[in-house]
N, C-alpha and C. Protein backbone atom coordinates (compact mmCIF):
# COMPACT_ATOMS: atom_id res chain seq x y z
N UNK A 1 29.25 9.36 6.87
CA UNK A 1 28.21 8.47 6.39
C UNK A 1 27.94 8.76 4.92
N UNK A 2 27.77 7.91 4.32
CA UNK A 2 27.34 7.95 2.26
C UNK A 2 25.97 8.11 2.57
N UNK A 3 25.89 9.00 1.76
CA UNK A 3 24.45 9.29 0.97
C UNK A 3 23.81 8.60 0.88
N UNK A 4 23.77 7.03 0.74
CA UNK A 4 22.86 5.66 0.18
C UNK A 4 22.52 5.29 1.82
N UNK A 5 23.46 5.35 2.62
CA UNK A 5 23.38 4.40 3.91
C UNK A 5 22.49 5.66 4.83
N UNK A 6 22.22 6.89 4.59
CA UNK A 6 21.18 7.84 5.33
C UNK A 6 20.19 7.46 4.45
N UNK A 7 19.61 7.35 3.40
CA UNK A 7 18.54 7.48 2.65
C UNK A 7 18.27 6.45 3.00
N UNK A 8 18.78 5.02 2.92
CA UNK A 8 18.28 3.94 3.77
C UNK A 8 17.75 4.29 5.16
N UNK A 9 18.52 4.68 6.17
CA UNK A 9 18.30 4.75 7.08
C UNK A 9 16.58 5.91 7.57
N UNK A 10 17.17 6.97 6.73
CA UNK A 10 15.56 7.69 6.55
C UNK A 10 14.35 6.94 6.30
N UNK A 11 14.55 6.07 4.66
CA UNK A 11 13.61 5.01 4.44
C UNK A 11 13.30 4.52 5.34
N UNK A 12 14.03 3.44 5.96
CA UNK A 12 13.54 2.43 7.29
C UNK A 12 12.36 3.09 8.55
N UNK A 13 13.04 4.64 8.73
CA UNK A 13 12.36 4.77 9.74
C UNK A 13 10.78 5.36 9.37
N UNK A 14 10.57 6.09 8.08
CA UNK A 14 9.76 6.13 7.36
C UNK A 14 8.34 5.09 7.08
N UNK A 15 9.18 4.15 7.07
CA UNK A 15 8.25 2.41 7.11
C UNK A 15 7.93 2.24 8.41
N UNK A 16 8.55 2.29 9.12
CA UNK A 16 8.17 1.92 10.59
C UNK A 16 7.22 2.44 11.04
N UNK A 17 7.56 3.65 10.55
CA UNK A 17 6.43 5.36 11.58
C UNK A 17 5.27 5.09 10.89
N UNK A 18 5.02 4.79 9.64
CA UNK A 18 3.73 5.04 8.76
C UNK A 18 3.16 3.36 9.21
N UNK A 19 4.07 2.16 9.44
CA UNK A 19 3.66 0.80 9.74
C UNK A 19 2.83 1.37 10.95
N UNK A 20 2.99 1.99 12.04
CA UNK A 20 2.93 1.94 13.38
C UNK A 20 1.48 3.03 13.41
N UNK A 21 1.85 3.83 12.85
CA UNK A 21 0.57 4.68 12.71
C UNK A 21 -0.99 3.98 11.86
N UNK A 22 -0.58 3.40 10.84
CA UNK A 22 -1.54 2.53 10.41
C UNK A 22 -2.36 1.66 11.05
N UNK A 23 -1.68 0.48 12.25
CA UNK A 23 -1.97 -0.12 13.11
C UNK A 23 -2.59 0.38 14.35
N UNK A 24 -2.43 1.42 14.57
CA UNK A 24 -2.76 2.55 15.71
C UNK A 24 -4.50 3.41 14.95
N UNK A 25 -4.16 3.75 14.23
CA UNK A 25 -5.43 3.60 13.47
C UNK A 25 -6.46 2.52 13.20
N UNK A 26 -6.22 1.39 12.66
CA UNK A 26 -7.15 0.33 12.88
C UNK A 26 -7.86 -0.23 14.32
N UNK A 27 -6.54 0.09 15.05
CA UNK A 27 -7.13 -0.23 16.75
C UNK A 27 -8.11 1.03 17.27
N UNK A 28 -7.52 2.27 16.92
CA UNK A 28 -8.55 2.69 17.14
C UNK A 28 -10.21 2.71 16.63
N UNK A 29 -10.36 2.92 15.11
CA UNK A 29 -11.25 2.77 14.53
C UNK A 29 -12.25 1.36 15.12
N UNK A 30 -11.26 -0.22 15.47
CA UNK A 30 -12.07 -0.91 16.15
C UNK A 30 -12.79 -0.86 17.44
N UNK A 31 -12.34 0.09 17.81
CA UNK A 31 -12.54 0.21 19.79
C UNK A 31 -13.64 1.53 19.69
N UNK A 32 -13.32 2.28 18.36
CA UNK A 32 -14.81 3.74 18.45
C UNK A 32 -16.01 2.83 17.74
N UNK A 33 -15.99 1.52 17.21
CA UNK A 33 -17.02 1.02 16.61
C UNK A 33 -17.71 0.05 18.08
N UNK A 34 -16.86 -0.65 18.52
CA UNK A 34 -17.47 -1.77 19.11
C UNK A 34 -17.90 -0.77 21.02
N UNK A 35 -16.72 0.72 21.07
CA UNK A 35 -17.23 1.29 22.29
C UNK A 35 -16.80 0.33 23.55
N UNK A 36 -15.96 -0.38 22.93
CA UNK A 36 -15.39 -1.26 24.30
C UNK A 36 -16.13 -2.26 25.03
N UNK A 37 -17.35 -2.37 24.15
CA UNK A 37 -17.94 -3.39 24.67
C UNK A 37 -19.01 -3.71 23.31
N UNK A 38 -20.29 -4.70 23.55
CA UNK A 38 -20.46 -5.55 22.89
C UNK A 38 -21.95 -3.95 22.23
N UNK A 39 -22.42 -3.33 21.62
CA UNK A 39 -23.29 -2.45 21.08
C UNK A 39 -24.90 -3.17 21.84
N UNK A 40 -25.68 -2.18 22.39
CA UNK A 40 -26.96 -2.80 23.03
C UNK A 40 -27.85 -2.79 21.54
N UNK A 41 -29.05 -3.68 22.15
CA UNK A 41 -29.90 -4.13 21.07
C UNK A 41 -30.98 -2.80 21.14
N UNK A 42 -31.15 -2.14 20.03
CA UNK A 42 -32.88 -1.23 20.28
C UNK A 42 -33.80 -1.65 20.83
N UNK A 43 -34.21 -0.77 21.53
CA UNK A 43 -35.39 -1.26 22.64
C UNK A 43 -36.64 -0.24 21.45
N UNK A 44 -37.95 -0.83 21.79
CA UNK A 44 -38.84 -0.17 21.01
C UNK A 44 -39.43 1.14 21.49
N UNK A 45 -39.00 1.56 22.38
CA UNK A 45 -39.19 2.77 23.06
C UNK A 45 -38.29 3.73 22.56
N UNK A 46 -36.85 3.39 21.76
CA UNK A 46 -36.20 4.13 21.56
C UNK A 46 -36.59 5.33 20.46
N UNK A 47 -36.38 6.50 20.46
CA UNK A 47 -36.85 7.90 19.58
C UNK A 47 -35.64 7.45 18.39
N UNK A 48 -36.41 7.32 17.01
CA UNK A 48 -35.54 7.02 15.53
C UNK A 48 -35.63 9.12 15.49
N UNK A 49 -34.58 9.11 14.25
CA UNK A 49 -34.26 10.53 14.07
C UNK A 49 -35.40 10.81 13.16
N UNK A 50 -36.07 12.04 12.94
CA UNK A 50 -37.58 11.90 11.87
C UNK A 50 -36.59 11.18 10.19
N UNK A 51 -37.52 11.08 9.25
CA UNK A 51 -36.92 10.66 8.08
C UNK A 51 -36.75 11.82 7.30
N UNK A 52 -35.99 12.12 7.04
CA UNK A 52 -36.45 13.20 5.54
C UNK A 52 -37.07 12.90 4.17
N UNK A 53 -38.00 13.37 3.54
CA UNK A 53 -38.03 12.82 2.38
C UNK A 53 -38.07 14.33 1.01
N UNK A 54 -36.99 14.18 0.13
CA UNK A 54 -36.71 14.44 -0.92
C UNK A 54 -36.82 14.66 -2.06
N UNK A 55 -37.56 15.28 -2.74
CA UNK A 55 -38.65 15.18 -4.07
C UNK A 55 -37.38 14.64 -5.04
N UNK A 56 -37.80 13.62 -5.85
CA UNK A 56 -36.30 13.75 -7.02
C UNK A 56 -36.50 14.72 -8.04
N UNK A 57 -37.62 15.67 -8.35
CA UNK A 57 -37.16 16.32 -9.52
C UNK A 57 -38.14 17.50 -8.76
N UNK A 58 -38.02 18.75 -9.00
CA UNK A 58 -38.31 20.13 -8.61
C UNK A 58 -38.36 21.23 -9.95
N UNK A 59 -39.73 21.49 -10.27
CA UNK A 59 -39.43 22.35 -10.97
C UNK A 59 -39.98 23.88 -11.04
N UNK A 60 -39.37 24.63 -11.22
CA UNK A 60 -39.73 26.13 -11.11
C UNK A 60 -40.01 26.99 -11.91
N UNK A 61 -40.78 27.84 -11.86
CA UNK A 61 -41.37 28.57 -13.19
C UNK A 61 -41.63 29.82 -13.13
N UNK A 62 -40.51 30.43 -14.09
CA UNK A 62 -40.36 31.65 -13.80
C UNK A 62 -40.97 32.46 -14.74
N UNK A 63 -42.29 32.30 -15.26
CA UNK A 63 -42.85 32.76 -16.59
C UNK A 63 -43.42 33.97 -15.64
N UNK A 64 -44.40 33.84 -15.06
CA UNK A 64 -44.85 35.36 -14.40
C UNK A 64 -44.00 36.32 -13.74
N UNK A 65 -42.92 35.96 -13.28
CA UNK A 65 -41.81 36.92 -12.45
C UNK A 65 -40.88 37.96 -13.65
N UNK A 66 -40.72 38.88 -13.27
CA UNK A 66 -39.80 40.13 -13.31
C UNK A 66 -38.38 39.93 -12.66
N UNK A 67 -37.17 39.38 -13.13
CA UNK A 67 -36.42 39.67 -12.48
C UNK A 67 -35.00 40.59 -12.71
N UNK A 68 -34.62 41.37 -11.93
CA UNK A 68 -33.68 42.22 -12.25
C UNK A 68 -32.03 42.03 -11.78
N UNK A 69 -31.44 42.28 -12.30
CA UNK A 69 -30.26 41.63 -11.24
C UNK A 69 -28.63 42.21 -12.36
N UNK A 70 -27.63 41.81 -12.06
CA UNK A 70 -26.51 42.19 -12.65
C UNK A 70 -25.67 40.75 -13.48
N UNK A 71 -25.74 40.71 -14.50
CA UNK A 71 -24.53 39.71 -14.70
C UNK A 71 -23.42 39.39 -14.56
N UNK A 72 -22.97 38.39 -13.61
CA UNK A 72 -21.42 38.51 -13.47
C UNK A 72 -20.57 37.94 -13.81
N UNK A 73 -21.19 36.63 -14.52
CA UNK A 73 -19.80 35.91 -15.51
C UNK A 73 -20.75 36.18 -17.04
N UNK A 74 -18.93 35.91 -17.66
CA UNK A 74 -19.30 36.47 -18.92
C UNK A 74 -20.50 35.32 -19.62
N UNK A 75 -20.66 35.76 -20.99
CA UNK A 75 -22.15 34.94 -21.78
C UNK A 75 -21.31 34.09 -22.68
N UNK A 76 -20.76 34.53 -23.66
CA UNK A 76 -19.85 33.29 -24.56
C UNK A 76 -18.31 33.39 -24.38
N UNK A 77 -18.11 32.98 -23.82
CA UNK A 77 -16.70 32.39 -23.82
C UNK A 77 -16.15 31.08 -24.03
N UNK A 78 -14.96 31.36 -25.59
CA UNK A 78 -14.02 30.11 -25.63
C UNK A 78 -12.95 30.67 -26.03
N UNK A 79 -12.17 29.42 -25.96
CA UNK A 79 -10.73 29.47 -26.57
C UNK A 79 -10.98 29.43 -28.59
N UNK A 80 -10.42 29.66 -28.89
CA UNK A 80 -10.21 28.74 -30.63
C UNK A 80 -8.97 29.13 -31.43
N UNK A 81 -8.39 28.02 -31.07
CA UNK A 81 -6.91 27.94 -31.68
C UNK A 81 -6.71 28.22 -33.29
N UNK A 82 -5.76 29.19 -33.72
CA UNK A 82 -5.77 29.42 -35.19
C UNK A 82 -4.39 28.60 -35.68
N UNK A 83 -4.82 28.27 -36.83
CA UNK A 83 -3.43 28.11 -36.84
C UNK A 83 -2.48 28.22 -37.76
N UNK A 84 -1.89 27.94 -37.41
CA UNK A 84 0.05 28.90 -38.44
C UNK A 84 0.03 28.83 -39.83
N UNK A 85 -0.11 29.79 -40.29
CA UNK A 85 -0.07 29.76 -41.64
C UNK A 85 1.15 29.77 -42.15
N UNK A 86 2.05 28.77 -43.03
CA UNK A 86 3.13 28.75 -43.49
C UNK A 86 3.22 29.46 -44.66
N UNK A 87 4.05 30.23 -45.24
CA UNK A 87 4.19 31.47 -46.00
C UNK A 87 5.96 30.82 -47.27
N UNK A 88 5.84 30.42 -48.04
CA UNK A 88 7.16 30.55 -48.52
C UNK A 88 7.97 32.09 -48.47
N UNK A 89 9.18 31.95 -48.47
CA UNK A 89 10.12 33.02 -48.60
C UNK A 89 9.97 33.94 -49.27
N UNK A 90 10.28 35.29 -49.21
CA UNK A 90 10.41 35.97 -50.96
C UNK A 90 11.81 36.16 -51.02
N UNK A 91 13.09 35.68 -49.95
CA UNK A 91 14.07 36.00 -50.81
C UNK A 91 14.78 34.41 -50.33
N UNK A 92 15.39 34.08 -51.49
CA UNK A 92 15.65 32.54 -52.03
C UNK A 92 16.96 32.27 -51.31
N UNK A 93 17.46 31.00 -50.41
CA UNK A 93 18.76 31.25 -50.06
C UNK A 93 19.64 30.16 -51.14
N UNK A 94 20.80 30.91 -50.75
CA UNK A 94 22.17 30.09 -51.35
C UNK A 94 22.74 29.98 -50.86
N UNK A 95 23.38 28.74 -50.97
CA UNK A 95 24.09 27.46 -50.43
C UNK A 95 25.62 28.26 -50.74
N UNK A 96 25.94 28.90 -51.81
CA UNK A 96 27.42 29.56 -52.32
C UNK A 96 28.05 30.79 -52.18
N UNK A 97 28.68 31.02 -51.35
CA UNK A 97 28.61 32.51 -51.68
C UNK A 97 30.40 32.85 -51.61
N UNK A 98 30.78 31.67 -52.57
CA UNK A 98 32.37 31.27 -52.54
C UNK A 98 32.56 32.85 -53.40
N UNK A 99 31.96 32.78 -54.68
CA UNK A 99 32.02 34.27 -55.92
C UNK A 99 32.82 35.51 -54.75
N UNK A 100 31.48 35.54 -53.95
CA UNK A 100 31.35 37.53 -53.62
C UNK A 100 32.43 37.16 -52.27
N UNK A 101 32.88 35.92 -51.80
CA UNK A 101 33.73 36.14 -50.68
C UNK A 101 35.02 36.65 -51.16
N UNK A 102 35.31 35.79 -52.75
CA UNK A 102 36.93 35.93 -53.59
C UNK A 102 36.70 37.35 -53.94
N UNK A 103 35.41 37.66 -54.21
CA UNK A 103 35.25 39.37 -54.68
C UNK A 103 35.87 40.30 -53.58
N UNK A 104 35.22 39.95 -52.34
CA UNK A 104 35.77 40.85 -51.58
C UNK A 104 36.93 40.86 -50.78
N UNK A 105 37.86 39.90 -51.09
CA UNK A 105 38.79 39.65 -50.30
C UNK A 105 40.07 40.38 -51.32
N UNK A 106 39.68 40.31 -52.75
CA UNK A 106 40.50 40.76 -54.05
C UNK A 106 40.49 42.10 -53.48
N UNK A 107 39.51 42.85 -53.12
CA UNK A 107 39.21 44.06 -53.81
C UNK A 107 39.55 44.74 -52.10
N UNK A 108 39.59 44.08 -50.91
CA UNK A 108 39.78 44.32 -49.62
C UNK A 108 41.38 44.72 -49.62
N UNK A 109 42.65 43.95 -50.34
CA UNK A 109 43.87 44.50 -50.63
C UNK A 109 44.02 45.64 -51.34
């Protein structure tokens, strides 16, 4: 079998399994909502859960308290990137160095 005609074949079944599971999911999700039958109406006798209620803003004041304790993450921390200082050369290059090659090739015999 080629390489293309399994990867197809993987694909396909891939689609199917995830098609099938999807659908299997929606049926369920419809049948835990509706409970297999039609949901009863509240009767006024029925017990509601109490309500909670939530202050939106809370504030605390720690001006008279003493408190003692350990610090455990650090106080200033950052990164700060430096960066590259480019420096010219101090020794100059050359492009020639035809002279000292004939020098040493003379003086190598």
């Amino acid at each position: 079998m080629s390489l293309t005609l399994r990867a197809m074949i993987l694909g396909t079944i891939g689609v199917v399994s995830f098609g099938a599971g999807l659908l299997y999911s929606m049926h369920a999700s419809a049948a835990e909502t509706q409970g297999g039958r039609r949901p009863a109406a509240r009767t006024k006798t029925a017990k509601r859960p109490p309500k909670t209620v939530m202050p939106k803003n809370t504030e605390v004041d720690f001006e008279g308290l003493a408190i003692t304790g350990e610090l455990r993450n650090p106080g200033d921390f950052y990164f700060q990137r430096k960066t590259e200082e480019k420096f010219d050369s101090l020794v100059k290059r050359r492009k020639n160095f035809h002279r000292e090659m004939l020098r040493d090739v003379v003086m190598a015999k």
